[in-house]
C-alpha atoms as a PDB file:
ATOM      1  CA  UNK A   1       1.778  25.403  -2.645  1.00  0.00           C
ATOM      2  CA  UNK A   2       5.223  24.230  -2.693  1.00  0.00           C
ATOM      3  CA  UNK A   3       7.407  21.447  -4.671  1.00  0.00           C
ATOM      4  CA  UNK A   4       9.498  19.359  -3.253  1.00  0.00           C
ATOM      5  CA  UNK A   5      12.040  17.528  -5.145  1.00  0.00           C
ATOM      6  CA  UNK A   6      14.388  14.729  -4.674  1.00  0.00           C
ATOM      7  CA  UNK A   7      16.738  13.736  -7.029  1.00  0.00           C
ATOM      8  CA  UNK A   8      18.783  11.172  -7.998  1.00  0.00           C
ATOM      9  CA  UNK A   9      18.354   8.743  -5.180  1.00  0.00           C
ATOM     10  CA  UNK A  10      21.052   5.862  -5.825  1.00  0.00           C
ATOM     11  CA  UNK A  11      19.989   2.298  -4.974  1.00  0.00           C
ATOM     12  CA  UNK A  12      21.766  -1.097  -6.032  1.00  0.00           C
ATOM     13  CA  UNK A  13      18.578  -3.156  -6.328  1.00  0.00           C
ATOM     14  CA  UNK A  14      17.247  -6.886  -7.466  1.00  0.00           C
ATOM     15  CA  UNK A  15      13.919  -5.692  -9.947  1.00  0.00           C
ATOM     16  CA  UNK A  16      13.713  -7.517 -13.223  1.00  0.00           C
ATOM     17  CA  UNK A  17      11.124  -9.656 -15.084  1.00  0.00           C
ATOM     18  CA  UNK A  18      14.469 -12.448 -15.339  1.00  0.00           C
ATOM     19  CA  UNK A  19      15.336 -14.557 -12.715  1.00  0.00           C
ATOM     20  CA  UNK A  20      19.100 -13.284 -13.112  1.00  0.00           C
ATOM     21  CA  UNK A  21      17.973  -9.898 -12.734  1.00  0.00           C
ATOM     22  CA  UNK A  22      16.738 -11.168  -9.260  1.00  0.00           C
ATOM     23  CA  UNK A  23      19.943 -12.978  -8.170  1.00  0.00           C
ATOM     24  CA  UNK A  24      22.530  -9.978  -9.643  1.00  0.00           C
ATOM     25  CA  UNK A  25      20.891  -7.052  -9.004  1.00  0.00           C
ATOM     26  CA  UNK A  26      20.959  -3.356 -11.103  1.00  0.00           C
ATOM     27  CA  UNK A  27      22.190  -0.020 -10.098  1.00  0.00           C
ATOM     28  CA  UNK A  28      18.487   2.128 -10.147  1.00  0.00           C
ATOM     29  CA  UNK A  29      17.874   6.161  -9.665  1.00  0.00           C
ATOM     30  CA  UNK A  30      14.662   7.760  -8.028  1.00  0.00           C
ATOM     31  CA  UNK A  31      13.431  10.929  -8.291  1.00  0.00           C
ATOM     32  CA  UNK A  32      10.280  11.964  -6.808  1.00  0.00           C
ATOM     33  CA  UNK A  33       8.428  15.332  -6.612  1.00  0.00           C
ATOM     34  CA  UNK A  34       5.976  16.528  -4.018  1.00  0.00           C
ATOM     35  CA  UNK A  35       3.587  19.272  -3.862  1.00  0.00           C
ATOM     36  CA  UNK A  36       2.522  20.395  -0.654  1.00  0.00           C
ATOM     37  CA  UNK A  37       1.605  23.763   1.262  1.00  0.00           C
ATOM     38  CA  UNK A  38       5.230  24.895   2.544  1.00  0.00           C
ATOM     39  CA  UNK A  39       3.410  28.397   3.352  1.00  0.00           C
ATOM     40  CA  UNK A  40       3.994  27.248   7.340  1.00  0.00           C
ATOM     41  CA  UNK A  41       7.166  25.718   7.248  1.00  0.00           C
ATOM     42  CA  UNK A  42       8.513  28.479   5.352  1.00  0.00           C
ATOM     43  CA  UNK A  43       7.150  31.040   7.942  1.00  0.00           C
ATOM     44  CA  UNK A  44       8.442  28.980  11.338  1.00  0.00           C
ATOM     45  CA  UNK A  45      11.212  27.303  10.447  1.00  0.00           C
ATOM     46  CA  UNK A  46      10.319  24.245  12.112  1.00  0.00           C
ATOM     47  CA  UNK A  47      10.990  20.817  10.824  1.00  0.00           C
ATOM     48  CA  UNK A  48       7.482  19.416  12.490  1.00  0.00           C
ATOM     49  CA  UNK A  49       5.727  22.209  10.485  1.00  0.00           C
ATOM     50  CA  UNK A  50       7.271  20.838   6.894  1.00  0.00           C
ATOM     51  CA  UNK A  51       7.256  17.127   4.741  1.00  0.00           C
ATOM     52  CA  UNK A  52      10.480  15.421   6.307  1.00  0.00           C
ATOM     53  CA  UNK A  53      12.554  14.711   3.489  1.00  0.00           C
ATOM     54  CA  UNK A  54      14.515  12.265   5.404  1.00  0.00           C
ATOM     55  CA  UNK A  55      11.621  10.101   5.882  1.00  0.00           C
ATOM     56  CA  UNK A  56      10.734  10.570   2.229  1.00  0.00           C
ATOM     57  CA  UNK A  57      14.031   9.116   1.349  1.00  0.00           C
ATOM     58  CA  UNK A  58      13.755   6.749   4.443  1.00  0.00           C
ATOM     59  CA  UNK A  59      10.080   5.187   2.402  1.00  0.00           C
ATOM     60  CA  UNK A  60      11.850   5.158  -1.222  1.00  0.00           C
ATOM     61  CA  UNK A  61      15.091   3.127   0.525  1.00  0.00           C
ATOM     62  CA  UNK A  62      12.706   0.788   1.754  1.00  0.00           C
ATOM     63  CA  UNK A  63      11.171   0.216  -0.971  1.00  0.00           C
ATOM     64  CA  UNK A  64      13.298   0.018  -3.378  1.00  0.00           C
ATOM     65  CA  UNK A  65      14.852  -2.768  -1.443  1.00  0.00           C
ATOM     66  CA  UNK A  66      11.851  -4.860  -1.747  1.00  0.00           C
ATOM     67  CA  UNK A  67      12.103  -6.957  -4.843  1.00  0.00           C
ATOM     68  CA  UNK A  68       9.790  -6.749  -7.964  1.00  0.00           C
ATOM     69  CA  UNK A  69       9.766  -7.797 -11.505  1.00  0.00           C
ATOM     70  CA  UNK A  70       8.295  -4.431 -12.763  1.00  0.00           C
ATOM     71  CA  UNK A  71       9.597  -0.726 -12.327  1.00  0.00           C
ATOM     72  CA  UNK A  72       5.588   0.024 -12.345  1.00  0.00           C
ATOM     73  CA  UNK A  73       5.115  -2.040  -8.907  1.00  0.00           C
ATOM     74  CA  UNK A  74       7.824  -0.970  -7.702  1.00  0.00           C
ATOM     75  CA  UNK A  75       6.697   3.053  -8.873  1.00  0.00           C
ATOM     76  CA  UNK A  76       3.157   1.903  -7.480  1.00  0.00           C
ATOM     77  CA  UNK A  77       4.662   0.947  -4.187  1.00  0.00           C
ATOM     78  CA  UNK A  78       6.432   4.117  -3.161  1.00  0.00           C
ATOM     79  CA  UNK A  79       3.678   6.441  -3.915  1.00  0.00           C
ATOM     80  CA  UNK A  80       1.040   4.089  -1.860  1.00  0.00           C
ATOM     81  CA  UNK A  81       3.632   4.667   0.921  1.00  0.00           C
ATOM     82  CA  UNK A  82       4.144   8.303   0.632  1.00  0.00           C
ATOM     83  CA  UNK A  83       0.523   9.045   0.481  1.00  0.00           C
ATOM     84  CA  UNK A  84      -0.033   6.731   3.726  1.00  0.00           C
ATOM     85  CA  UNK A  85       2.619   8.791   5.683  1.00  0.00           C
ATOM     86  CA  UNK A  86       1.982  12.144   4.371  1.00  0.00           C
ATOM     87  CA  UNK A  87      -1.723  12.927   3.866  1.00  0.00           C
ATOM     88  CA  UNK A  88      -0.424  16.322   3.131  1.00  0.00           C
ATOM     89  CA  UNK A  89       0.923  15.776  -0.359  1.00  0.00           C
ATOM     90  CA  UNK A  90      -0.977  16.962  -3.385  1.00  0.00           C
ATOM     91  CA  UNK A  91       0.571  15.258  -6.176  1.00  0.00           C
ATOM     92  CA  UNK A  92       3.145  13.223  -6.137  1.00  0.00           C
ATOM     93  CA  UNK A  93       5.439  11.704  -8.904  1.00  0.00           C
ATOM     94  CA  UNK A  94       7.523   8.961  -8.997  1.00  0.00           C
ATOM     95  CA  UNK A  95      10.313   8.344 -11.501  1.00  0.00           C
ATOM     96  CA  UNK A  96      12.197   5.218 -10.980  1.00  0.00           C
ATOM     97  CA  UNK A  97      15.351   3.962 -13.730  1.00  0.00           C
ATOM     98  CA  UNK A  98      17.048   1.258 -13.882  1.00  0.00           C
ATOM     99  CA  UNK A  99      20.725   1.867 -15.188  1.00  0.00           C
ATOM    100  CA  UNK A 100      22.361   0.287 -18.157  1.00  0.00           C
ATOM    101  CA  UNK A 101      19.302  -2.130 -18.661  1.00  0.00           C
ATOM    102  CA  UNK A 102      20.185  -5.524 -20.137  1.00  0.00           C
ATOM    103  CA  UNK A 103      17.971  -5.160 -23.214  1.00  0.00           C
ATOM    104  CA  UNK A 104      20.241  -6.425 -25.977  1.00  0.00           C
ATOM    105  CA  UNK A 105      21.861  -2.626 -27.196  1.00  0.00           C
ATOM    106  CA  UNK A 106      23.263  -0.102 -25.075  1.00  0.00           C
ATOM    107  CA  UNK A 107      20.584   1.833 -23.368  1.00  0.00           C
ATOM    108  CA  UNK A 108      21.830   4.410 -20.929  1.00  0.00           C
ATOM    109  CA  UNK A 109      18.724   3.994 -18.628  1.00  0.00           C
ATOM    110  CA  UNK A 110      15.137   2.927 -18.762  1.00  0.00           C
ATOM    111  CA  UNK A 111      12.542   4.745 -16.721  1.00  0.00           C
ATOM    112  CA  UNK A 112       8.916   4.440 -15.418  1.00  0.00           C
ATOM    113  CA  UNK A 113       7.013   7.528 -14.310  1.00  0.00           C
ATOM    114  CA  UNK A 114       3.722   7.456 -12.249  1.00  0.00           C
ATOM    115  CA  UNK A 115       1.993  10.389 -10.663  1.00  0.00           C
ATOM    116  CA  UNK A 116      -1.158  10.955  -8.341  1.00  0.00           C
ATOM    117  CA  UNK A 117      -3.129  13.964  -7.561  1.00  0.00           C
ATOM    118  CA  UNK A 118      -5.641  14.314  -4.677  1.00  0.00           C
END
């Protein structure tokens, strides 16, 4: 087995319970991890043989731009997609944060993790 990680995906997004939230927008970063036999790709060398992490980052940009009032639907979202393109993945977590969150203090980030295992 084999992790794959991607870090720190940037994405100026409109998720919030407020309507405001909606209208404005947030600055959000996504991580996700996925484990998944790499024995082959490692071996060959060949981008058919491995999980595309392009099109990993292609399903997260897509979704993120898809608006929701909750980081969990949003969480929920992207790992229903991943596991509907890649049948290959494992496990799969899903950290999504929304930047400088207008909660009344200053809060660097607030984050929702969600993870699946076959």
């Amino acid at each position: 087995m084999g992790k794959i990680e991607i870090e720190g995906m940037f994405f100026y997004a409109w998720h919030g319970h407020f309507d405001v939230e909606q209208l404005v927008g947030n600055e959000f970063l996504v991580d996700v991890t996925l484990e998944t036999d790499c024995s082959l790709p490692a071996v060959t060398d060949k981008l058919d043989d491995a999980l595309n992490y392009q099109a990993v980052y292609d399903i997260v940009k897509r979704e993120m731009m898809v608006k929701s009032r909750l980081l969990e639907h949003v969480v929920n979202r992207i790992l229903d997609a991943l596991e509907a393109q890649f049948p290959m993945i494992q496990e799969a977590t899903v950290k999504v944060s929304k930047v400088n969150p207008a909660m009344g203090g200053q809060i660097q980030k607030v984050s929702v993790s969600m993870s699946r295992k076959k």
